[in-house]
C-alpha atoms as a PDB file:
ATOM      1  CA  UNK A   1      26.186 -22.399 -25.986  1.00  0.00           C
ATOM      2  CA  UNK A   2      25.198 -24.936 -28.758  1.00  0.00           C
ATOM      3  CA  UNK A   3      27.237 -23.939 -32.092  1.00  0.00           C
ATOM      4  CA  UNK A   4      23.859 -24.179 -34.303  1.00  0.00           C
ATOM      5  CA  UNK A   5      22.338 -21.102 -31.679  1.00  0.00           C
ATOM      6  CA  UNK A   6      25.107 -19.381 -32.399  1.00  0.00           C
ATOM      7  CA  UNK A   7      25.195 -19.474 -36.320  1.00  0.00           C
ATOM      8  CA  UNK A   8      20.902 -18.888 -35.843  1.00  0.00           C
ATOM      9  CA  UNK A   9      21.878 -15.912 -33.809  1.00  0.00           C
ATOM     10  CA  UNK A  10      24.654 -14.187 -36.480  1.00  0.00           C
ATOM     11  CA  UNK A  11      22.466 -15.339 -39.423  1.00  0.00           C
ATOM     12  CA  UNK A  12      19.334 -13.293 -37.654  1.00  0.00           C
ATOM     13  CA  UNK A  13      22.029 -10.224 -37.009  1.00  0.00           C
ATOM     14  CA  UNK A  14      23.421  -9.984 -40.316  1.00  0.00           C
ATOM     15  CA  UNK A  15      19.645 -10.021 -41.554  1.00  0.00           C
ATOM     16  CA  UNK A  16      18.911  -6.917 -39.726  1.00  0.00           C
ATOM     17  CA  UNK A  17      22.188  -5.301 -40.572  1.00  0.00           C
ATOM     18  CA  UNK A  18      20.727  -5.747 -44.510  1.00  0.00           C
ATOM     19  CA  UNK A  19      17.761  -4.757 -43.523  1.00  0.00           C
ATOM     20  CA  UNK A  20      18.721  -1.362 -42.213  1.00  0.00           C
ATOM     21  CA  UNK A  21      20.908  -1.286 -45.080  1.00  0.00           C
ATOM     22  CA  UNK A  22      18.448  -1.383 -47.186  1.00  0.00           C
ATOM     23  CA  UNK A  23      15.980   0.809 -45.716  1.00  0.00           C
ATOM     24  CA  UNK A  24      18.322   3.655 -44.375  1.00  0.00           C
ATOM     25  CA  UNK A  25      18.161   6.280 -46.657  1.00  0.00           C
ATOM     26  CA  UNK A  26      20.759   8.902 -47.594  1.00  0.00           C
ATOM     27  CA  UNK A  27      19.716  11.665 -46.235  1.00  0.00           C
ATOM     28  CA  UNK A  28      18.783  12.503 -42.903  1.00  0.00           C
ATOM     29  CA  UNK A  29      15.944  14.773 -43.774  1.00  0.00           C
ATOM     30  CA  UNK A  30      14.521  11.543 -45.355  1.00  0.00           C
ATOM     31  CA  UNK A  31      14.393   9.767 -42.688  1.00  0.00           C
ATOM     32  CA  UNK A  32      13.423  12.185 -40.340  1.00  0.00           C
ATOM     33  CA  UNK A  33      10.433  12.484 -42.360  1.00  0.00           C
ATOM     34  CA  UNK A  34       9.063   9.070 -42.952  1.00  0.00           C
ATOM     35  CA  UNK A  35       7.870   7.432 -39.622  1.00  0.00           C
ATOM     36  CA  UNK A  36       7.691   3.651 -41.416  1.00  0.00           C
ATOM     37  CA  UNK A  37      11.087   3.747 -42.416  1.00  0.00           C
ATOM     38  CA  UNK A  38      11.813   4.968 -38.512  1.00  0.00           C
ATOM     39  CA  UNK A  39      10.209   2.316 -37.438  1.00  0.00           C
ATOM     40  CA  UNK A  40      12.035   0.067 -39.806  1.00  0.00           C
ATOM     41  CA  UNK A  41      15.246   1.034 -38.698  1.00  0.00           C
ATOM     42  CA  UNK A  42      14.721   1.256 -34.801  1.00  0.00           C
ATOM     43  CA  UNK A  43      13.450  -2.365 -34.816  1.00  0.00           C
ATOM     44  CA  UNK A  44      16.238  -3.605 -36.568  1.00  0.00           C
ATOM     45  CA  UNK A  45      18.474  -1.637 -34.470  1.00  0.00           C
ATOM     46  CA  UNK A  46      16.872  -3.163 -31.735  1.00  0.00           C
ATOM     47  CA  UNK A  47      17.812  -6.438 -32.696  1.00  0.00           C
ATOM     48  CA  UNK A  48      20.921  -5.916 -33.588  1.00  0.00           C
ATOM     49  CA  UNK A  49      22.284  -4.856 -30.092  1.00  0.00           C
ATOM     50  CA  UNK A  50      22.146  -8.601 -28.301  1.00  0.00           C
ATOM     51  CA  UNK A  51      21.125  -8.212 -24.665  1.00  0.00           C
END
């Protein structure tokens, strides 16, 4: 695999690791409560996991 893919593909994973960083709150309840912020973090964990 072409080096450039592979910094384009662990550049695009650390983005979503931020991401869900950034929009994982606290508390469970929290998030458990707010379906954008669900949805947030379930795409981004989607992405994360390479297939």
């Amino acid at each position: 695999m072409d080096r450039e893919v592979i910094e384009q593909k662990l550049e695009s994973l650390r983005r979503c690791l931020i991401r869900i960083g950034e929009k994982c709150p606290e508390a469970p309840d929290v998030l458990a409560k707010n379906p954008d912020v669900q949805d947030i973090v379930a795409l981004n964990l989607t992405r994360r996991i390479p297939s």
